[in-house]
N, C-alpha and C. Protein backbone atom coordinates (compact mmCIF):
# COMPACT_ATOMS: atom_id res chain seq x y z
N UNK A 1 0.82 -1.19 0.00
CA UNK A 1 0.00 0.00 0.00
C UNK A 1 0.87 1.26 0.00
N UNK A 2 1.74 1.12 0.70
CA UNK A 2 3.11 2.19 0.86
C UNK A 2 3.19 2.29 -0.59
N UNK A 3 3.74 1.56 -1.07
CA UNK A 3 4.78 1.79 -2.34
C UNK A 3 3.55 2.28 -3.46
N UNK A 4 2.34 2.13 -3.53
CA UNK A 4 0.75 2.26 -4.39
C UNK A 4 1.22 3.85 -3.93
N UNK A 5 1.15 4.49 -2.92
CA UNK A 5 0.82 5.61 -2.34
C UNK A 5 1.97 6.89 -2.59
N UNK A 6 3.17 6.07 -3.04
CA UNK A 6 4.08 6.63 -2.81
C UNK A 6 4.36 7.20 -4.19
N UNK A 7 4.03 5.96 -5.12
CA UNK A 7 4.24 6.00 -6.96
C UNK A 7 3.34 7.17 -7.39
N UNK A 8 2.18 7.16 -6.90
CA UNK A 8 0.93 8.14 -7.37
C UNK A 8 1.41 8.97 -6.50
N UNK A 9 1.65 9.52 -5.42
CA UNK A 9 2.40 11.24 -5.13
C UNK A 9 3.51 11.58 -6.26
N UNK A 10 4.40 10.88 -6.55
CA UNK A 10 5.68 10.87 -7.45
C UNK A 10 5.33 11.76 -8.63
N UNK A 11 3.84 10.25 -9.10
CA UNK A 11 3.66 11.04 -10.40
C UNK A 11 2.68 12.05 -10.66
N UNK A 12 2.40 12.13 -9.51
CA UNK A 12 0.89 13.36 -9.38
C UNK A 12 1.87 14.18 -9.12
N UNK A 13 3.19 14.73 -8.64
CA UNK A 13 3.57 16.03 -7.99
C UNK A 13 3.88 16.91 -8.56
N UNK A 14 4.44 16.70 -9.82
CA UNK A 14 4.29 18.07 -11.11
C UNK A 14 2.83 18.83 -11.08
N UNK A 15 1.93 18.18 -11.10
CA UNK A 15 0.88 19.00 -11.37
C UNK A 15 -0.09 19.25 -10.43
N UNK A 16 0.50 19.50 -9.25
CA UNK A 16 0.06 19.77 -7.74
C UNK A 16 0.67 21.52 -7.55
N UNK A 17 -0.33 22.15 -7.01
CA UNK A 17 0.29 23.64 -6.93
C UNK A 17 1.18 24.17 -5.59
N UNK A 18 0.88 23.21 -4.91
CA UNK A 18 1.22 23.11 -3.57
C UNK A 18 2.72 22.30 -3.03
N UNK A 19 3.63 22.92 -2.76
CA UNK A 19 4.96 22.48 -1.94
C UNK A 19 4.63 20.92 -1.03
N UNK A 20 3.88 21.02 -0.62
CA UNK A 20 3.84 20.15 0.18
C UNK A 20 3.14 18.61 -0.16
N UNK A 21 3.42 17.46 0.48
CA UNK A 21 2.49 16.79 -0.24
C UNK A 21 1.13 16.27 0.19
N UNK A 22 0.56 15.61 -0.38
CA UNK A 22 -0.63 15.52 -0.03
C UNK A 22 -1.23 14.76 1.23
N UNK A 23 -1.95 14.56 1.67
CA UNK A 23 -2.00 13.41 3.18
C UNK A 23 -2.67 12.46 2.68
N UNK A 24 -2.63 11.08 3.00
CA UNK A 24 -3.35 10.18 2.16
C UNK A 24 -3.66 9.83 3.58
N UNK A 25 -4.65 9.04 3.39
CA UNK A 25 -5.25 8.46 5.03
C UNK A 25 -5.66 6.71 4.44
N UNK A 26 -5.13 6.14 5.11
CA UNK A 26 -5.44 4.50 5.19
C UNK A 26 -6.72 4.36 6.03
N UNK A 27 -7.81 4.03 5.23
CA UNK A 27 -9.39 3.81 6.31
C UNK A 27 -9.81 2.96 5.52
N UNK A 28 -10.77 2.08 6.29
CA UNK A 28 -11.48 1.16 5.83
C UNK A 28 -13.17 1.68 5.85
N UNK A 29 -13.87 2.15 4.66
CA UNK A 29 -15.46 2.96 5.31
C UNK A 29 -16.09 1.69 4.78
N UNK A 30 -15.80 0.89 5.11
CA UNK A 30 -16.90 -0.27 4.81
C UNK A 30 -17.65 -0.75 6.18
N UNK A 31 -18.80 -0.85 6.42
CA UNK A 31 -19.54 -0.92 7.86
C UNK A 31 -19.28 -2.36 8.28
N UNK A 32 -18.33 -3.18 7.99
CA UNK A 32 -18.38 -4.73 8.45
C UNK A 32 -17.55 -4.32 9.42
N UNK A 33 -17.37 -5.69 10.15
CA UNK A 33 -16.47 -5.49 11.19
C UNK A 33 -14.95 -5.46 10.45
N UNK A 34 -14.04 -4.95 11.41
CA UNK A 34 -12.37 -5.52 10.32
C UNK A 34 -12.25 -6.80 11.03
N UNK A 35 -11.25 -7.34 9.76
CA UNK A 35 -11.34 -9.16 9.98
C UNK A 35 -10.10 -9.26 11.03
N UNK A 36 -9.87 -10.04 10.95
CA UNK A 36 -8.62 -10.36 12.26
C UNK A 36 -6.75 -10.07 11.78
N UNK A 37 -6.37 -9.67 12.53
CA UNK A 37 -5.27 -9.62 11.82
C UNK A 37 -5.07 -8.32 11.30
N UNK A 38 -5.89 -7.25 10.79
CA UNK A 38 -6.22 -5.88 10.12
C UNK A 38 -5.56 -4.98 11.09
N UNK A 39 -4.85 -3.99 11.02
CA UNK A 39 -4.68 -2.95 12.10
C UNK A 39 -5.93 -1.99 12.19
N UNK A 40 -6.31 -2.70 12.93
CA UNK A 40 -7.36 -1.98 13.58
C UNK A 40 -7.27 -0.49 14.11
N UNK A 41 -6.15 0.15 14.85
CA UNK A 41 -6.04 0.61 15.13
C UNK A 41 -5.68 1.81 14.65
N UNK A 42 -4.59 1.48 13.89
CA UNK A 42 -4.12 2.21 12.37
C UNK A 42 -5.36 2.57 11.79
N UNK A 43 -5.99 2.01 11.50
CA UNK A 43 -7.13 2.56 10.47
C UNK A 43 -8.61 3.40 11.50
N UNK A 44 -8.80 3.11 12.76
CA UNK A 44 -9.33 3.68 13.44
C UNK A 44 -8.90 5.46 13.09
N UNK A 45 -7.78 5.35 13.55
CA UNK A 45 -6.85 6.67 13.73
C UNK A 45 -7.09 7.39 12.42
N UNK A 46 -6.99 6.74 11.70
CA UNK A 46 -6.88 7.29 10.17
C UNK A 46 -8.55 8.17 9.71
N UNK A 47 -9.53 6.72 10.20
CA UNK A 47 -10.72 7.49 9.99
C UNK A 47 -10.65 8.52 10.51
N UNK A 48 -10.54 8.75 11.98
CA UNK A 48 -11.07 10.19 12.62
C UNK A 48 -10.21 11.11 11.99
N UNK A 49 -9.08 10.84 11.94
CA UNK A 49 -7.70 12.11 10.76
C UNK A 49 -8.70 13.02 9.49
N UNK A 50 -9.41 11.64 9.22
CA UNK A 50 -9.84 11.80 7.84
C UNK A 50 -10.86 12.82 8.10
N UNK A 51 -12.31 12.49 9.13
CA UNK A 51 -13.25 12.97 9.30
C UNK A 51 -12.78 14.32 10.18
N UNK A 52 -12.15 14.35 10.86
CA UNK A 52 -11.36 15.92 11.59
C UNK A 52 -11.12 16.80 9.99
N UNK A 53 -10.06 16.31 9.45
CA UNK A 53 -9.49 17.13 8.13
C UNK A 53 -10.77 17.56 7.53
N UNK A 54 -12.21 17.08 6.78
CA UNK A 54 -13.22 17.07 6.49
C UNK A 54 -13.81 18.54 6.72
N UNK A 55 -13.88 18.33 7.88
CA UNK A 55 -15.08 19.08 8.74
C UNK A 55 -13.88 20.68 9.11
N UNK A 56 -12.73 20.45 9.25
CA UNK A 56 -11.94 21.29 8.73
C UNK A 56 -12.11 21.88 7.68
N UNK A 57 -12.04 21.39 7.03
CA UNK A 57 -11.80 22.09 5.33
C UNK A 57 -13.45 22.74 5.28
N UNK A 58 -14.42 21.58 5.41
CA UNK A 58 -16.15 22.47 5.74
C UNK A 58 -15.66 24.04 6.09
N UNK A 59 -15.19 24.08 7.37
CA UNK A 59 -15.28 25.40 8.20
C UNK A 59 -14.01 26.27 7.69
N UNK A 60 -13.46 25.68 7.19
CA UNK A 60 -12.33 27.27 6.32
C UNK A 60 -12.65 27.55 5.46
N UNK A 61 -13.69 26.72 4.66
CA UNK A 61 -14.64 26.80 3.08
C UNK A 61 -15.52 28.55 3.62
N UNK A 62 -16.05 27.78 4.54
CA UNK A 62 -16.98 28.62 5.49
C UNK A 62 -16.63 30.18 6.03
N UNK A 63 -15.43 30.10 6.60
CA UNK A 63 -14.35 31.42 7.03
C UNK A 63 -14.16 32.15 5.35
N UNK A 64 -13.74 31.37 5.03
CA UNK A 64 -13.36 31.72 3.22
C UNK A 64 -13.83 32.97 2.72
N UNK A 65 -15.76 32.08 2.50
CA UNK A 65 -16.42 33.17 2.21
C UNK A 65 -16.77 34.12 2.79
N UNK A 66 -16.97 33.94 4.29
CA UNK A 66 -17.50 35.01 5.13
C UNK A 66 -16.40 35.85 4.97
N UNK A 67 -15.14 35.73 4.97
CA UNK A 67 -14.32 36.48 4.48
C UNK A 67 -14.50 37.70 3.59
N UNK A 68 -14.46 36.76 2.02
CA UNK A 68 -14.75 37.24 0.60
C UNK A 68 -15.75 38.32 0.83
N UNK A 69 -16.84 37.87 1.23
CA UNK A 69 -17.95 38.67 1.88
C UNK A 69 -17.40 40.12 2.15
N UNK A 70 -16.50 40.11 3.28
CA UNK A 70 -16.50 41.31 4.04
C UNK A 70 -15.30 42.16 2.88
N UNK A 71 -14.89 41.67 2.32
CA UNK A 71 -13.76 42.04 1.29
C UNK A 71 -14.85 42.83 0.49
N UNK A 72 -15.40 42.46 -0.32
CA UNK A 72 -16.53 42.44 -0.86
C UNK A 72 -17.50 43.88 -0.77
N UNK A 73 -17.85 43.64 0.93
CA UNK A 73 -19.06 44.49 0.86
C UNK A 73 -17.74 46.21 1.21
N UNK A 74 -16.64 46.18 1.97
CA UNK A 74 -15.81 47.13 2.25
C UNK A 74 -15.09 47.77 0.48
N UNK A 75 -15.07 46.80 -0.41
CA UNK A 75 -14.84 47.61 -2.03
C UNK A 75 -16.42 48.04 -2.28
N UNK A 76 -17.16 47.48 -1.76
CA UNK A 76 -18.22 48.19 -2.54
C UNK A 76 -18.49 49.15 -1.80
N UNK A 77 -18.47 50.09 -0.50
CA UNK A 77 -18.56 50.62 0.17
C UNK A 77 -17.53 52.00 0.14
N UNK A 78 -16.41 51.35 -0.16
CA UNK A 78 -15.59 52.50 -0.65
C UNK A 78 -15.72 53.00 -1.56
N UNK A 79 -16.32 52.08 -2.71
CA UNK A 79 -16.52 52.35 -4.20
C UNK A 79 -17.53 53.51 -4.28
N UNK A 80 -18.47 53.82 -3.53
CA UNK A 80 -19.55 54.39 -2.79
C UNK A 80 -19.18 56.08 -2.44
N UNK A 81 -18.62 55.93 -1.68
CA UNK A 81 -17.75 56.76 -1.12
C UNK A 81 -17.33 57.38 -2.03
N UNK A 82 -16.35 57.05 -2.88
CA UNK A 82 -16.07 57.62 -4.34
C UNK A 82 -16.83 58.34 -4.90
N UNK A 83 -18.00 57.54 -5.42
CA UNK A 83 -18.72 58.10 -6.22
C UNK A 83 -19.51 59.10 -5.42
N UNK A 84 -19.72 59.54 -4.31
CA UNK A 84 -20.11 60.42 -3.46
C UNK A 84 -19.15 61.83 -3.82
N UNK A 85 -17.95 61.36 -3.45
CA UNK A 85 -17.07 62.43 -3.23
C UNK A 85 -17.16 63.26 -4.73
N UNK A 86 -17.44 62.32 -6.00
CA UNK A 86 -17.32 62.90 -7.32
C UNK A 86 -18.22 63.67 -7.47
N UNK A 87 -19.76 62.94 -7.44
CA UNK A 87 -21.08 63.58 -7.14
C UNK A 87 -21.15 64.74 -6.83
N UNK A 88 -20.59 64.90 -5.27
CA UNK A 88 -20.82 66.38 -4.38
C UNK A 88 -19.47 67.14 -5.14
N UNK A 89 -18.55 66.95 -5.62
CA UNK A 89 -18.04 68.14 -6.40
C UNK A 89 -18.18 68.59 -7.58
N UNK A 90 -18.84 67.51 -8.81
CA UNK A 90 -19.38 67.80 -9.63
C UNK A 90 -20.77 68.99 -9.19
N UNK A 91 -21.15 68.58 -8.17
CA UNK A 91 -22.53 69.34 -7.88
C UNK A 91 -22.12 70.86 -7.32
N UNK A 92 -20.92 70.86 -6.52
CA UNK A 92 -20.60 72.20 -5.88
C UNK A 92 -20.22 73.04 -6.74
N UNK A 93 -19.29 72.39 -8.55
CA UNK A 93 -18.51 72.98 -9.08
C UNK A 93 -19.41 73.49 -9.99
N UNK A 94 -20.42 72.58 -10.56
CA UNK A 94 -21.33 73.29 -11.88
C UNK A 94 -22.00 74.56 -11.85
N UNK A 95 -22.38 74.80 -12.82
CA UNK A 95 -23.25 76.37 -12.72
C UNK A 95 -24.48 76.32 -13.69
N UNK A 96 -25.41 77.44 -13.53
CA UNK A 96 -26.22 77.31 -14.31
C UNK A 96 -26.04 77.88 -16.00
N UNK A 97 -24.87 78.39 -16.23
CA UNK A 97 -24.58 78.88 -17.62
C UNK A 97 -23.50 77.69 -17.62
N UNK A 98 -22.58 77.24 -16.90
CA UNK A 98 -21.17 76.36 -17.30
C UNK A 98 -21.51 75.66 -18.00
N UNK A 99 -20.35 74.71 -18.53
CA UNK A 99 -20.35 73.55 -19.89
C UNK A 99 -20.45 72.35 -18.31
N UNK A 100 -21.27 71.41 -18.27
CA UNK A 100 -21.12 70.64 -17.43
C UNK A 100 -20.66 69.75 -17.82
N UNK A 101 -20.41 69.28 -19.10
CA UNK A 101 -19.59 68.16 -19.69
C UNK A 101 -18.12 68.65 -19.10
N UNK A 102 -17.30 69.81 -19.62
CA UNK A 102 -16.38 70.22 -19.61
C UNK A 102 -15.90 69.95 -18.09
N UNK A 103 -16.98 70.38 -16.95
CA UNK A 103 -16.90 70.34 -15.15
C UNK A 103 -16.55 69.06 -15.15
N UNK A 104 -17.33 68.34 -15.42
CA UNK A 104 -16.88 66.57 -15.38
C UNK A 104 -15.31 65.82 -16.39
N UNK A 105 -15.49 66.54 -16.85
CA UNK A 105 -14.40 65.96 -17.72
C UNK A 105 -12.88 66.29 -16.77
N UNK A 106 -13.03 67.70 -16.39
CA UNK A 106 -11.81 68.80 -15.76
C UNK A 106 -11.71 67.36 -14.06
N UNK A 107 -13.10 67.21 -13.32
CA UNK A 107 -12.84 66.11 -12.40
C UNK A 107 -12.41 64.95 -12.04
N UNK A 108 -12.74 64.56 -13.66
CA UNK A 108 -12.28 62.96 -13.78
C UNK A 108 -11.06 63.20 -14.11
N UNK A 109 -10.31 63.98 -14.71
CA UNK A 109 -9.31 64.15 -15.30
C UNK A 109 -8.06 64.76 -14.14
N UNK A 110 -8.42 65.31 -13.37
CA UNK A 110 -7.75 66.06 -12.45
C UNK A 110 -8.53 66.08 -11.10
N UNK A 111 -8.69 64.64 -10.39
CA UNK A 111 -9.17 64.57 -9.15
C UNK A 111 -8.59 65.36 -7.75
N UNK A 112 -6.92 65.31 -8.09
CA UNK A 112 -6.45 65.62 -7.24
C UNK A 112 -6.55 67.26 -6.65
N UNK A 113 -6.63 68.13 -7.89
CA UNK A 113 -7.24 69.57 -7.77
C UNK A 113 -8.71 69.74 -7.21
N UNK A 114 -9.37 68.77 -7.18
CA UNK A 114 -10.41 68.72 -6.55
C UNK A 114 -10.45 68.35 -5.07
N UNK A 115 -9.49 67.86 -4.72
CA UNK A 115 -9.57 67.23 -3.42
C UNK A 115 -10.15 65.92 -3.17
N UNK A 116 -10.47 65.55 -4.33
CA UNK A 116 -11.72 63.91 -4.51
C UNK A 116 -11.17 62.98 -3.52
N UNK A 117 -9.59 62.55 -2.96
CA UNK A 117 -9.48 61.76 -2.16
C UNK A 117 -8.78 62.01 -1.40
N UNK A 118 -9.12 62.97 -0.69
CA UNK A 118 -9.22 63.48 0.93
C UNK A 118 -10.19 63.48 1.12
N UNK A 119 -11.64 63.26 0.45
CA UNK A 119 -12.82 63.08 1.16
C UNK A 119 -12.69 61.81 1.41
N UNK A 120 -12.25 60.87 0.81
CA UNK A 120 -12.16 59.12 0.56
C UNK A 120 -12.08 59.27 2.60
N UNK A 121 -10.79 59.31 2.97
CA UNK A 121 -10.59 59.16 3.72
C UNK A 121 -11.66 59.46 5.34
């Protein structure tokens, strides 16, 4: 079983993205009893390895997104913010005779004369 386990890491490890190698777990999930002679014990161990790692990986799947999430809703929130800060100076800067294309163009083009992100902050 060693040497089965050992050939397939060998030739699987080129196309693994990861430094490290993989964990293989020796379990028996068949519901009979183990026959005599079987390391029982060994493979006990192995199941729970297996079912711990599992329920692991469940809950960092889990962290992951709640993560992504907060990544997520804080760009869209800033993104917000932005478009606020553009908004209210486009709005302070226009006039009722000005070129308002021209106001917008002069903002997008030259935020920093505007002050656009010192409001960010």
């Amino acid at each position: 079983l060693m040497r089965v386990q050992s050939a397939l890491i060998w030739n699987i490890s080129p196309l693994m993205s990861s430094a490290q190698p993989p964990v293989m777990y020796t379990t028996s999930l068949w519901s009979l009893p183990f026959e005599s002679g079987a390391p029982v014990r060994l493979l006990q161990a192995q199941e729970r390895a297996l079912l711990r790692d599992l329920r692991s990986a469940i809950d960092k799947r889990i962290e992951n997104k709640i993560a992504s999430a907060c990544r997520f809703a804080v760009r869209v929130r800033n993104h917000a913010k932005m478009v606020d800060c553009y908004l209210t100076t486009y709005y302070n800067h226009k006039s009722l005779f000005g070129n308002k294309k021209q106001i917008s163009d002069q903002i997008i083009e030259h935020p920093q004369n505007y002050h656009i992100y010192e409001g960010l902050s």
